[in-house]
Protein backbone atom coordinates (compact mmCIF):
# COMPACT_ATOMS: atom_id res chain seq x y z
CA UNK A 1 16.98 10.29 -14.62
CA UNK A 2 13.43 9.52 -15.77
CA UNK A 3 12.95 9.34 -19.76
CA UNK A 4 9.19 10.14 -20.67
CA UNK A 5 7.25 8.16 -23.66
CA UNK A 6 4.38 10.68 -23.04
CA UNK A 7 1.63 12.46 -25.30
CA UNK A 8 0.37 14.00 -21.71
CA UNK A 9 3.15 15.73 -20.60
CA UNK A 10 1.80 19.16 -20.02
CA UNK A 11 -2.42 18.78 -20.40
CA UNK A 12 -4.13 18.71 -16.93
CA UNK A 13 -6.52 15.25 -16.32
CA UNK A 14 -8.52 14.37 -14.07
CA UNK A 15 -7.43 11.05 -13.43
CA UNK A 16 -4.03 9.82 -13.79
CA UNK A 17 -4.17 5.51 -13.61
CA UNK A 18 -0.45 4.63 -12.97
CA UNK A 19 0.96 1.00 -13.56
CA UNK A 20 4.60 0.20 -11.69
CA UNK A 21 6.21 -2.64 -13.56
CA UNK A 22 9.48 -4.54 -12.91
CA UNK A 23 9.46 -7.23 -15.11
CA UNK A 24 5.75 -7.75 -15.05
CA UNK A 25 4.89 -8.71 -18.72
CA UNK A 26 3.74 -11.75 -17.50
CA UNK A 27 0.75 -9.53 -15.42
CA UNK A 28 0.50 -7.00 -17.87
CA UNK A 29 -0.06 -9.13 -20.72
CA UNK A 30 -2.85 -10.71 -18.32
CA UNK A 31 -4.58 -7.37 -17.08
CA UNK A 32 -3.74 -4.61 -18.89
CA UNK A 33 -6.66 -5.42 -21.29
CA UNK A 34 -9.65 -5.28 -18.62
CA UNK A 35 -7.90 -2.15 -17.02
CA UNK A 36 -7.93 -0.20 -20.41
CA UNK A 37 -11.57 -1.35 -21.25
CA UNK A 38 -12.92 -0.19 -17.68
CA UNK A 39 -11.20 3.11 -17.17
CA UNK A 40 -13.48 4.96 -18.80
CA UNK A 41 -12.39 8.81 -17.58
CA UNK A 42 -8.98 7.58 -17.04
CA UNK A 43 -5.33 7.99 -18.79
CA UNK A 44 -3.76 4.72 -18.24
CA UNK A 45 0.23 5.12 -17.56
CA UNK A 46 2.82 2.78 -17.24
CA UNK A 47 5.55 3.83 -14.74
CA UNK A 48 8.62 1.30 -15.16
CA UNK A 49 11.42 1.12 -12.38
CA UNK A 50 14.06 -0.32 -15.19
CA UNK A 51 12.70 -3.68 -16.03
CA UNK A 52 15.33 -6.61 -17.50
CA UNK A 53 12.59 -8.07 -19.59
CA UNK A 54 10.84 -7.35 -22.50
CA UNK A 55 7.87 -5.24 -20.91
CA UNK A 56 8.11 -1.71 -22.34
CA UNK A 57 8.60 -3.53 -26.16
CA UNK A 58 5.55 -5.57 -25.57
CA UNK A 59 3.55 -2.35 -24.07
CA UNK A 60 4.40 -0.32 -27.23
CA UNK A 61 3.60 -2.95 -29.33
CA UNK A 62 0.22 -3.93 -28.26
CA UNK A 63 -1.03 -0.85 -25.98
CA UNK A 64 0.44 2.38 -27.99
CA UNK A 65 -2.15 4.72 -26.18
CA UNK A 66 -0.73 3.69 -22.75
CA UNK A 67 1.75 6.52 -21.75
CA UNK A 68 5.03 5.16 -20.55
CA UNK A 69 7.26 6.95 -17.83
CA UNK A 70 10.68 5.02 -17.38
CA UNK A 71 12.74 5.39 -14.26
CA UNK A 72 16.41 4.48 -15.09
CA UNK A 73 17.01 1.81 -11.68
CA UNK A 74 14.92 -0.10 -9.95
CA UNK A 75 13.71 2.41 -7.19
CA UNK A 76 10.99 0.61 -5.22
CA UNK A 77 7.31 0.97 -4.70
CA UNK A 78 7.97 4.17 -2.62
CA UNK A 79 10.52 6.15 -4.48
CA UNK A 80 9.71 4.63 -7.87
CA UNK A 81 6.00 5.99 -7.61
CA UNK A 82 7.58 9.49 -6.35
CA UNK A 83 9.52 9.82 -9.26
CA UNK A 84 7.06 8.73 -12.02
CA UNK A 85 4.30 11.05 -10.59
CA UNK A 86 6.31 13.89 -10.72
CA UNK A 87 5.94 13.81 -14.47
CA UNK A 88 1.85 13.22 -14.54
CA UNK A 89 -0.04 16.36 -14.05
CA UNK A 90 -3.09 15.33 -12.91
CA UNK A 91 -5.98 16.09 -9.92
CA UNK A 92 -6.11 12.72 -8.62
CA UNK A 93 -3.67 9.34 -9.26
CA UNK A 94 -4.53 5.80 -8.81
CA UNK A 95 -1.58 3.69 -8.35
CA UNK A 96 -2.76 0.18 -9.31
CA UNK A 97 -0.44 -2.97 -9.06
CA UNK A 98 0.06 -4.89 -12.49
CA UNK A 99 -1.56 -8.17 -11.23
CA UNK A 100 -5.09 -6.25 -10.50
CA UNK A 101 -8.13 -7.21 -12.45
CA UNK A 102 -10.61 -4.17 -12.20
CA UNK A 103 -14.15 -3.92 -13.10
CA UNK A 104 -16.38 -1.95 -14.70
CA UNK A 105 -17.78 1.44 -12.54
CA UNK A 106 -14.22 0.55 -10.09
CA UNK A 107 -13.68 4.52 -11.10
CA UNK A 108 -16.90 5.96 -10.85
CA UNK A 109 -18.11 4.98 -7.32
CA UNK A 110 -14.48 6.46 -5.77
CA UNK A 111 -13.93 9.48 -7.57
CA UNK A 112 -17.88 10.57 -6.92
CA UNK A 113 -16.93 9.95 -2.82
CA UNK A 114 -13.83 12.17 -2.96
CA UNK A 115 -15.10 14.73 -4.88
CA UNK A 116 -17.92 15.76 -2.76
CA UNK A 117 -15.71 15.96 0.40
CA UNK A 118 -11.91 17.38 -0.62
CA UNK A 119 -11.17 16.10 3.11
CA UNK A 120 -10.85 12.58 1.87
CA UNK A 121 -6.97 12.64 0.50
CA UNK A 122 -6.77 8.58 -0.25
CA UNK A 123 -9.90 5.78 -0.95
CA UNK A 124 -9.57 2.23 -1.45
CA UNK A 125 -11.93 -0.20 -3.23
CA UNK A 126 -13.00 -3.41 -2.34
CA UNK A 127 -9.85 -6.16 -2.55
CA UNK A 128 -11.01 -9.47 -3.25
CA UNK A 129 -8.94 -12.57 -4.09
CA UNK A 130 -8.02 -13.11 -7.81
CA UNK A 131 -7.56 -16.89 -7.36
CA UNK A 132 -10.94 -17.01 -4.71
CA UNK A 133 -13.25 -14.23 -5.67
CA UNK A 134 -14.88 -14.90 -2.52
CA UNK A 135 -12.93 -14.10 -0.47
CA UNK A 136 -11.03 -10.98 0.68
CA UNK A 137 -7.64 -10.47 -0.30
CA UNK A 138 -4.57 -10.16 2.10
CA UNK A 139 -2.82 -6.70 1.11
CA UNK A 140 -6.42 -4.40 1.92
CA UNK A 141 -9.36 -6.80 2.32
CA UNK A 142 -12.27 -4.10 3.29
CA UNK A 143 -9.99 -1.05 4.72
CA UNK A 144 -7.21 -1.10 6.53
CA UNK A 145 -6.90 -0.54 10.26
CA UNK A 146 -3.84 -0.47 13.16
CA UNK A 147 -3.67 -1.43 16.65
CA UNK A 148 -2.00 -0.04 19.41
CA UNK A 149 1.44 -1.61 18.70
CA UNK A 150 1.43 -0.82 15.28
CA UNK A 151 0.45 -4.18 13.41
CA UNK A 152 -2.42 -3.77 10.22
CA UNK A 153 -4.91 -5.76 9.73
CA UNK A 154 -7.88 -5.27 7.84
CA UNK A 155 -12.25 -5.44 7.40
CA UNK A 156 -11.60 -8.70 6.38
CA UNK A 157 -8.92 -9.78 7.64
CA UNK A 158 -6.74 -10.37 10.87
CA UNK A 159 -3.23 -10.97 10.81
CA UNK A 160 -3.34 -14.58 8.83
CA UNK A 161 -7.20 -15.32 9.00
CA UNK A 162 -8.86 -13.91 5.70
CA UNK A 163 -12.62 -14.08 5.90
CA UNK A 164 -15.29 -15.13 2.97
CA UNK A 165 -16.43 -11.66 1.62
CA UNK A 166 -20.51 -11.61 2.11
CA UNK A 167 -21.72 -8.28 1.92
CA UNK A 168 -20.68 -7.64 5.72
CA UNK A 169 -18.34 -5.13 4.99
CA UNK A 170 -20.15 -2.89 1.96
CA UNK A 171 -20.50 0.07 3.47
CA UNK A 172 -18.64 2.94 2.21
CA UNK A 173 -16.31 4.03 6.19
CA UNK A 174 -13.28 6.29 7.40
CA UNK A 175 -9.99 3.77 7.82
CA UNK A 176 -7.06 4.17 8.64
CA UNK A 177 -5.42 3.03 5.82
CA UNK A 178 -5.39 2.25 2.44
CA UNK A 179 -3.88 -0.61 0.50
CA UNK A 180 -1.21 0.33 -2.05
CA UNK A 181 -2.48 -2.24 -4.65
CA UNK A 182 -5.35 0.09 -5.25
CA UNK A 183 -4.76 3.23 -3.71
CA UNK A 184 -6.58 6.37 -4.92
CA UNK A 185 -5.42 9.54 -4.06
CA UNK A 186 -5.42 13.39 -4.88
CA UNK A 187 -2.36 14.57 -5.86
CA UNK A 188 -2.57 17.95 -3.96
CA UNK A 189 -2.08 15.96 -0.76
CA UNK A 190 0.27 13.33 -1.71
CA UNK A 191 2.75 16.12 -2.52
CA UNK A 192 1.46 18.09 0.46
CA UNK A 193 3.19 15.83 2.65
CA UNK A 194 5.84 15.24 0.42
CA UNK A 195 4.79 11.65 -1.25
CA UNK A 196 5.83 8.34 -0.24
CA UNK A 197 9.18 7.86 1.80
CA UNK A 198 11.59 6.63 -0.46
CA UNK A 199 13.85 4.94 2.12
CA UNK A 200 10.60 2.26 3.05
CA UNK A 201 11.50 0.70 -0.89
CA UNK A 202 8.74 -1.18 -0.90
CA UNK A 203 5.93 -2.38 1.85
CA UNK A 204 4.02 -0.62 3.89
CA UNK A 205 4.89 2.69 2.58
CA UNK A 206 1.61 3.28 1.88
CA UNK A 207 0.55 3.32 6.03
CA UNK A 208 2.85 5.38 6.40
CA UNK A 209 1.90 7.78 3.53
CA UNK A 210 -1.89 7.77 5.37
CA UNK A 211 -0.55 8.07 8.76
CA UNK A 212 0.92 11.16 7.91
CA UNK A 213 -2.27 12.00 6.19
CA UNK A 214 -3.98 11.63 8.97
CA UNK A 215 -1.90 12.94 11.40
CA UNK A 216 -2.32 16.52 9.44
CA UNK A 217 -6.21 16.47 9.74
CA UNK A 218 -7.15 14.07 6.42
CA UNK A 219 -9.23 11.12 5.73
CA UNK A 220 -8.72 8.18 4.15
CA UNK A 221 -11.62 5.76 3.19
CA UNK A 222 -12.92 2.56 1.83
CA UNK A 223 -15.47 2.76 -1.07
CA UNK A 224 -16.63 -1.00 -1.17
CA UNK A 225 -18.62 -0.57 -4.19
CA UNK A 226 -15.90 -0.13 -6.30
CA UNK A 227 -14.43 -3.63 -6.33
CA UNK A 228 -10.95 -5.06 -7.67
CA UNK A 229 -9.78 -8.25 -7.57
CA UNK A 230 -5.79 -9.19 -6.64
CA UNK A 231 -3.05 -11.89 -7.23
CA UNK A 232 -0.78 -10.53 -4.23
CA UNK A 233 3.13 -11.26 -4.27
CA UNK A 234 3.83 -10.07 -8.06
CA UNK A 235 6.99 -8.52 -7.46
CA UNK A 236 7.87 -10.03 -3.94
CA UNK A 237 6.37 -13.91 -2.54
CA UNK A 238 5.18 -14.07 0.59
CA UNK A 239 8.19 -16.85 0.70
CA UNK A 240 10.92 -14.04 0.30
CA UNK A 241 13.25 -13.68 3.28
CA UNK A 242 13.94 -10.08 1.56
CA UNK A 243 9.98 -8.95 2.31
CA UNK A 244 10.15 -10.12 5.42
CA UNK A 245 12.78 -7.62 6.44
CA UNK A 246 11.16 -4.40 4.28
CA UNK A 247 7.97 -5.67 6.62
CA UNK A 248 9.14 -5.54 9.82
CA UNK A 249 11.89 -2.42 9.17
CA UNK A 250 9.59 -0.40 7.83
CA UNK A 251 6.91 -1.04 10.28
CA UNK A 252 9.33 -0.04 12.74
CA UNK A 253 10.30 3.39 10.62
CA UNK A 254 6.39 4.30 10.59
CA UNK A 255 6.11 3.47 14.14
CA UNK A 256 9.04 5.68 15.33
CA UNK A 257 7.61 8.03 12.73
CA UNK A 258 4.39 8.81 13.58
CA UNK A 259 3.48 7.70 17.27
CA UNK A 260 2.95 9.86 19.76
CA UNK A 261 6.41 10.60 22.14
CA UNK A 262 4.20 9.44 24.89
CA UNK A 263 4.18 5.77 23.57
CA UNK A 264 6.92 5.79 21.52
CA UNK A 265 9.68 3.74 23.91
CA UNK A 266 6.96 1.51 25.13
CA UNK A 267 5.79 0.32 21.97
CA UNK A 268 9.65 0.09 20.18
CA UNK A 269 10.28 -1.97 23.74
CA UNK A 270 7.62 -4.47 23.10
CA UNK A 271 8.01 -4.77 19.63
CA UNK A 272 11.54 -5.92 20.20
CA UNK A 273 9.94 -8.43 22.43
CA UNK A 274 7.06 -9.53 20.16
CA UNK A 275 9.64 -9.22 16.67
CA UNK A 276 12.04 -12.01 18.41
CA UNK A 277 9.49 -14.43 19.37
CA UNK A 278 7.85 -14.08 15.70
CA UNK A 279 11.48 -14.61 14.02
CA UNK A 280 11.75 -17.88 16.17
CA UNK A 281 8.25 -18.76 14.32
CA UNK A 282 9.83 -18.57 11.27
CA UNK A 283 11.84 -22.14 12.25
CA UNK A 284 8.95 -23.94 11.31
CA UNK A 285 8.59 -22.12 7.52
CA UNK A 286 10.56 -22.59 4.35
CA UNK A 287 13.88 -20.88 4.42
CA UNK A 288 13.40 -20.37 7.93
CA UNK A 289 16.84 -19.40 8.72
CA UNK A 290 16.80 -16.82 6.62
CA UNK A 291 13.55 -15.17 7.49
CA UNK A 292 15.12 -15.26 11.33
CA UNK A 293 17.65 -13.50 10.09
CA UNK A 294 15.67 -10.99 8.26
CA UNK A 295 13.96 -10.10 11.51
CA UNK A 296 17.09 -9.44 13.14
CA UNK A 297 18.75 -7.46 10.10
CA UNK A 298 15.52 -5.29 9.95
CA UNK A 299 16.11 -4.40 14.05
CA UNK A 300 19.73 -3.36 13.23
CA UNK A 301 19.13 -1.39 10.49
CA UNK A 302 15.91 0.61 12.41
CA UNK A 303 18.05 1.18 15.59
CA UNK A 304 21.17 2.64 13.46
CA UNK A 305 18.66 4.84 11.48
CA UNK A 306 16.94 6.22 14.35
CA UNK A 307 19.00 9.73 13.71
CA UNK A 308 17.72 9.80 10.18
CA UNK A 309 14.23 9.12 11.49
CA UNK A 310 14.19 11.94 14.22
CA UNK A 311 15.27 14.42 11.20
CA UNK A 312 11.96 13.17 9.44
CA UNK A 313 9.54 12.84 12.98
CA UNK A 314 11.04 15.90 13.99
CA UNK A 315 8.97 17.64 10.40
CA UNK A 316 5.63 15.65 11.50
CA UNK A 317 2.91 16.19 13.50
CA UNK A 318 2.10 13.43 16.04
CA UNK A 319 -1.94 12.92 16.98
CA UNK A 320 -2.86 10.51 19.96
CA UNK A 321 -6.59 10.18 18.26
CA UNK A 322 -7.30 8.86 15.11
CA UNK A 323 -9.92 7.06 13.43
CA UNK A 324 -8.81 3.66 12.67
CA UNK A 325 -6.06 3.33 14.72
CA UNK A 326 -7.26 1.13 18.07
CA UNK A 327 -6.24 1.37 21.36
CA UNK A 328 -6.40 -2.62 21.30
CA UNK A 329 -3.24 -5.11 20.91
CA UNK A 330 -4.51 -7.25 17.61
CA UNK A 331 -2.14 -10.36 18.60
CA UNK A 332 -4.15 -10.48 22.38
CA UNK A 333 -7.71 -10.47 20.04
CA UNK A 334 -6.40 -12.85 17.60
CA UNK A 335 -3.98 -15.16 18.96
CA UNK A 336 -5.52 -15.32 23.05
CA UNK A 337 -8.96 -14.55 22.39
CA UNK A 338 -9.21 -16.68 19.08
CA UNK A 339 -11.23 -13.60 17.56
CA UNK A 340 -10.54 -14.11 13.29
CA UNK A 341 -13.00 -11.96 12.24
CA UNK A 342 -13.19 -7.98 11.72
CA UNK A 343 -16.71 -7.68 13.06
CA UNK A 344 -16.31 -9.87 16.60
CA UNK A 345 -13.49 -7.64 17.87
């Protein structure tokens, strides 16, 4: 059940700018201010996945024209965006994490890109670090990209290594993927391919979303004028043995997904290789037990899924060919050749 707080339920906009919250007053409080002064051209809505606290109260109270959409559980990223969007009638939607700062003309420079070319179905902007405005930040940097075993990394940033942002990475490019902290995206084609899949919850849903994009023919860009700057880990810390399993099982579900037959058992063969000697890395961390753990959870849980996932390759198209995705290993480049930046590899 989804209960709408809505004066836009039936008009047709342009530009639908949709907030997920779970117990995010502490970010919205922060950055709902600068959002609503530079979205000129935009209706700001507030999608909430059930929250425990006192968001929705506080939104009403101090933001009545944002539109609110509740969901009535906690669904996710994934399914929690599906369900909100079905009740926003709108050409494009820009799903924008609660702990983004935007700035002024972050609209204008994206929406004039994908208008002149209705091939582009998704556009980032320009993710910079909140905390060290910089620098790129983690979750999008420049543009996402994917190498040949099925690992992102970004214009900006490789695996762990974030680089300073100066100006090397401004122009406007074809990716392969586009962060979901700022993800732009016309709603013909996100329905087209039937939205986000609700079973990845939350992380990396959003590859997977552009793979399929791609996969029927569609780009997906980076528009590095338009700049935002990010906190990262709102919901989930980097800390949180729980997001290290949604990162490596979904990875794996996308993989399986949307590779080619022809490298399919190869890659699922080494990643069961690489996964186990990355969960022993964990030893070293914070709850490192756990995080082993995780790894080995997320493997069990992809290889008793796999019928469920041929039901959903088995509706996709597979391309060998795409722009973005490189027919290089990203852990040889980083971690043998000692290559940390975007531009050297």
């Amino acid at each position: 059940m989804v209960m709408v707080t809505s004066k836009m339920e039936t008009q047709k906009i342009k530009l639908a700018i949709v907030v997920l919250n779970w117990n995010g007053k502490k970010w919205l409080s922060k950055f709902l201010p600068t959002l609503i002064n530079n979205s000129e051209g935009g209706v700001v809505f507030l999608a909430d996945n059930a929250s425990s606290d006192d968001s929705i109260d506080f939104v009403r109270t101090n933001f009545p024209e944002i539109n609110i959409i509740i969901n009535d559980d906690n669904f996710g990223y994934a399914k929690g965006y599906n369900k909100a969007l079905k009740q926003i009638n709108a050409d494009y939607f820009v799903l924008i994490n609660s702990d983004v700062e935007v700035k002024k003309g972050w609209i204008e420079f994206i929406i004039t890109l994908m208008d002149k070319d209705l091939d582009i179905a998704a556009c980032q902007p320009k993710i910079l670090d909140y905390n060290n405005k910089g620098k790129f930040e983690y979750a999008g940097a420049s543009g996402g990209f994917i190498d040949i075993l099925g690992y992102p990394f970004c214009r900006g940033r490789i695996l762990e290594d974030i680089e300073e942002d100066k100006g090397q990475y401004d122009n406007s490019t074809e990716i392969f993927w586009a962060t979901g902290a700022c993800l732009f995206i016309r709603s013909s084609h996100f329905w087209k391919i039937g939205g986000f899949d609700g079973d990845f919850f939350a992380h990396q849903e959003e590859i997977d979303l552009c793979w399929r994009l791609k996969n029927k023919g569609y780009k997906v860009m980076v528009e590095p004028k338009s700049v935002v700057y990010h906190v990262g880990g709102g919901t989930l810390q980097a800390s949180s043995p729980f997001k290290t399993y949604l990162n490596f099982r979904n990875n794996l579900y996308m993989i399986f997904k949307n590779s080619p037959l022809s490298h399919l058992f190869f890659i699922i063969l080494l990643r069961l290789i690489l996964d186990g000697v990355a969960a022993f890395t964990f030893l070293n961390k914070k709850k490192g037990i756990r995080h082993l753990f995780s790894v080995v959870k997320a493997h069990f849980i992809f290889y008793i899924t796999i019928p469920k996932l041929l039901v959903k390759r088995n509706k996709l198209k597979q391309k060998h060919f795409l722009i973005g995705k490189m027919d290089y290993s990203i852990l040889v480049k980083n971690k043998l050749q000692a290559i940390k930046q975007f531009s050297n590899l």
